[in-house]
Protein backbone atom coordinates (compact mmCIF):
# COMPACT_ATOMS: atom_id res chain seq x y z
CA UNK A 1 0.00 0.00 0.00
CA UNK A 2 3.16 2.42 0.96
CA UNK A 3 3.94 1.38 -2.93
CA UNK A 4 0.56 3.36 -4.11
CA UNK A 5 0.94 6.15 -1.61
CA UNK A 6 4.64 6.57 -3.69
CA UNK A 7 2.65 6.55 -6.81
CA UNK A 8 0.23 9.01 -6.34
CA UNK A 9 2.70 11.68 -4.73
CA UNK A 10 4.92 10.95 -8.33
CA UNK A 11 1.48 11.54 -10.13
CA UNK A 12 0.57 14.64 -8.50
CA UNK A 13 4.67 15.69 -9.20
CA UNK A 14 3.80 15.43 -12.74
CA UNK A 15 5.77 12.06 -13.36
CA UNK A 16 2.86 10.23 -14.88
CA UNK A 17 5.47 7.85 -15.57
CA UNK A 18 7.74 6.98 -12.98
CA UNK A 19 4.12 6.85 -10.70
CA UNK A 20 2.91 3.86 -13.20
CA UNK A 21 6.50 2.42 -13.01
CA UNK A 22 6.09 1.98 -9.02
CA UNK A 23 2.41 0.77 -8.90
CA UNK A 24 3.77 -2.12 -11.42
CA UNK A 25 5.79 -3.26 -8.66
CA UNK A 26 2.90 -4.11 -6.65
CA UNK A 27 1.13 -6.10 -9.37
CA UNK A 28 4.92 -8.19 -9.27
CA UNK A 29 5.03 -8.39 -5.35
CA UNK A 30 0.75 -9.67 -5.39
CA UNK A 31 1.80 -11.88 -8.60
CA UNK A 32 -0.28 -15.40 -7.76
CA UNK A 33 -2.30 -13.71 -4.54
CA UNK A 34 -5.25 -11.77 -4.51
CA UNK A 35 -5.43 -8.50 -4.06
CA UNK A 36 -6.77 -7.53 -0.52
CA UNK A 37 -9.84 -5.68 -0.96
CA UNK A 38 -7.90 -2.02 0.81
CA UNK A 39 -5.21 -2.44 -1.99
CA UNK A 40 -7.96 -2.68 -4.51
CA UNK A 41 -9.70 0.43 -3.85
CA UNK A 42 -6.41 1.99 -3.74
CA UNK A 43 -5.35 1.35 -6.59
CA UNK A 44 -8.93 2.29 -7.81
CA UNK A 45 -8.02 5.40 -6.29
CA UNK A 46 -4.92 5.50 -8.23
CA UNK A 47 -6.35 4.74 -11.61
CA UNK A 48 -9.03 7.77 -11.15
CA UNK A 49 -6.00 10.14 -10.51
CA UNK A 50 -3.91 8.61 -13.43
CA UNK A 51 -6.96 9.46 -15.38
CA UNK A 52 -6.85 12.98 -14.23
CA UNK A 53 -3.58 14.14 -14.19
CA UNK A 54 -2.02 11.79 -17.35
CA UNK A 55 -5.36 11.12 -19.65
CA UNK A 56 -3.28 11.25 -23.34
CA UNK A 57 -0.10 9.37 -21.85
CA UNK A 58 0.76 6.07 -23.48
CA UNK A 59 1.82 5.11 -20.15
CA UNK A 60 -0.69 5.60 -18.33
CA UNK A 61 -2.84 3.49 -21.03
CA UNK A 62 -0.77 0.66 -21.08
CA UNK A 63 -1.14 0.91 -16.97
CA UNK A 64 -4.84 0.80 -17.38
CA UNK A 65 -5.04 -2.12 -19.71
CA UNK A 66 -2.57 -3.90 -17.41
CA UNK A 67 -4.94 -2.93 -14.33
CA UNK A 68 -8.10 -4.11 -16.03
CA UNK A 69 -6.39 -7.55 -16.68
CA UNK A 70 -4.84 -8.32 -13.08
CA UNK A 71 -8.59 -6.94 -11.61
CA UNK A 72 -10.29 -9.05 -13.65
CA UNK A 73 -8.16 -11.96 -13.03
CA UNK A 74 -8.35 -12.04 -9.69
């Protein structure tokens, strides 16, 4: 969760980027466990602000894509 919190504060510092770089770690670190239901919202939470502050970046599409899968996976 400390991950996400990293994120966000990157996102908000206009580095759209190096925020979806961090918040792929977590996806690694959870890889074969389910998400706990107060990282999920989180990075719900995330996701909203990624659409806000980055809408046009390629990044933060292929982070979105990558989100949808994992969510929906799990």
């Amino acid at each position: 969760m400390t991950t996400v919190h990293l994120a966000v504060a990157q996102l908000h510092q206009g580095d759209a980027e190096q925020a979806c770089a961090s918040t792929e770690g977590v996806f690694d670190l959870m890889s074969g466990s389910p998400l706990p239901g107060r990282l999920r919202v989180l990075l719900g939470d995330y996701y909203r602000e990624l659409l806000t502050h980055a809408p046009s970046a390629k990044v933060a599409r292929e982070w979105a894509d990558r989100y949808r899968s994992e969510w929906s996976a799990r």
